[in-house]
Protein backbone atom coordinates (compact mmCIF):
# COMPACT_ATOMS: atom_id res chain seq x y z
CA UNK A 1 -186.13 -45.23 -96.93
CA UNK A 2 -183.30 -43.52 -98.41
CA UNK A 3 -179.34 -44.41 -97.40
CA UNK A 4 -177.57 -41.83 -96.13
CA UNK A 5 -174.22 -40.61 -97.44
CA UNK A 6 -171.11 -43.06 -95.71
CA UNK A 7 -169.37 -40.70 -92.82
CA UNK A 8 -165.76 -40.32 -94.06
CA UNK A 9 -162.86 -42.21 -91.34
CA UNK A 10 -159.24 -41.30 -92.22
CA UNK A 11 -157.35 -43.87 -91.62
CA UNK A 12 -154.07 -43.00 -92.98
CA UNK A 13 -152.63 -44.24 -96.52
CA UNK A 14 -152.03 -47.74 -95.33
CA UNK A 15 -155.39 -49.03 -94.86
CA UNK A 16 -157.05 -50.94 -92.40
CA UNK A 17 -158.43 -54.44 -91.14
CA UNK A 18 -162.13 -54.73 -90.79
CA UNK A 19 -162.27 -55.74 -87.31
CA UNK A 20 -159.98 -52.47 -86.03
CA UNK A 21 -161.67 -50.27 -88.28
CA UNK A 22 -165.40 -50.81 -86.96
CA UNK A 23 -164.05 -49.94 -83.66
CA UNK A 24 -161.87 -47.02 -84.70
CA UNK A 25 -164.79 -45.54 -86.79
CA UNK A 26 -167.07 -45.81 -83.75
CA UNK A 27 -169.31 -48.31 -84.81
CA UNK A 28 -168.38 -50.66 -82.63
CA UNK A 29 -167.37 -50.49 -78.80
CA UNK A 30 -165.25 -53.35 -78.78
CA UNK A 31 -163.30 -56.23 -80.82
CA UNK A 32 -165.73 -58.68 -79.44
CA UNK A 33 -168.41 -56.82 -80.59
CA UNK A 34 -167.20 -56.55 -84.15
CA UNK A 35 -165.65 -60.02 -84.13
CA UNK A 36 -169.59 -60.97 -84.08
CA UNK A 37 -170.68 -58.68 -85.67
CA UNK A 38 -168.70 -59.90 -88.55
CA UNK A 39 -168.97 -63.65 -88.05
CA UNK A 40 -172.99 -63.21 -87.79
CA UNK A 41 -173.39 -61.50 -91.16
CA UNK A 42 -174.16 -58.19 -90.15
CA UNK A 43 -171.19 -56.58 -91.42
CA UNK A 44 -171.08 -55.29 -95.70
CA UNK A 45 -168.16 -54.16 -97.41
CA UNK A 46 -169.40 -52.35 -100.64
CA UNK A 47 -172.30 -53.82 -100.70
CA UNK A 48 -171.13 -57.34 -100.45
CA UNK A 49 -171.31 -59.20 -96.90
CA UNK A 50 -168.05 -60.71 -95.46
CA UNK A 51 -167.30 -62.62 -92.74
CA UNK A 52 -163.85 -62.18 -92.59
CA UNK A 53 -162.23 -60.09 -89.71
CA UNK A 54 -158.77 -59.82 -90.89
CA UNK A 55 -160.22 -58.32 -94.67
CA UNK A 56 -157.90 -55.37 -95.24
CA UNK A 57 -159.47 -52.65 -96.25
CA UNK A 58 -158.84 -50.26 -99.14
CA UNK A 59 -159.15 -46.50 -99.09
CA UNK A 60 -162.50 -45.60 -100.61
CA UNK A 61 -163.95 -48.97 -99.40
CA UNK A 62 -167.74 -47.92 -97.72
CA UNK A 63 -168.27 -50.48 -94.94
CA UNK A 64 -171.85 -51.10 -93.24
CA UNK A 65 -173.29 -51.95 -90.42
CA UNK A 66 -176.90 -51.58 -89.12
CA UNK A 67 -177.94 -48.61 -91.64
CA UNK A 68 -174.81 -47.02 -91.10
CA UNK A 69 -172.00 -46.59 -93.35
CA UNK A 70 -168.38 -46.04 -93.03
CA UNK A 71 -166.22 -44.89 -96.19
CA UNK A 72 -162.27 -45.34 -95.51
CA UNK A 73 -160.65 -42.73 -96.10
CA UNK A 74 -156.99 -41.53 -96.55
């Protein structure tokens, strides 16, 4: 099974936290969703997991979740 390409989310040029930006980008309905989402190990930030829902996110970070990825973009 090949990955696809991330979907692009602007964000703006000051970045993001993980927990807001799974709901902004759609992958998520709600904070409480995403909050374990994160906490259960589900969530990857390039590649690596993390656990952490405050992790601020950098523009060209790729997040994933569930065979989908996210790239943040500016």
């Amino acid at each position: 099974m090949t990955a696809s390409a991330p979907l692009d989310v602007p964000v703006g040029s000051d970045g993001i936290r993980l927990g807001s930006f799974l709901k902004f980008a759609g992958a998520l309905d709600s904070g409480g969703d995403a909050k374990e989402a994160i906490i259960d190990g589900y969530v990857k930030v390039n590649g690596e997991v993390e656990r952490r829902r405050g992790r601020q996110l950098r523009i060209g970070d790729v997040v994933s979740l569930e065979g989908r990825s996210f790239r943040v973009q500016a």
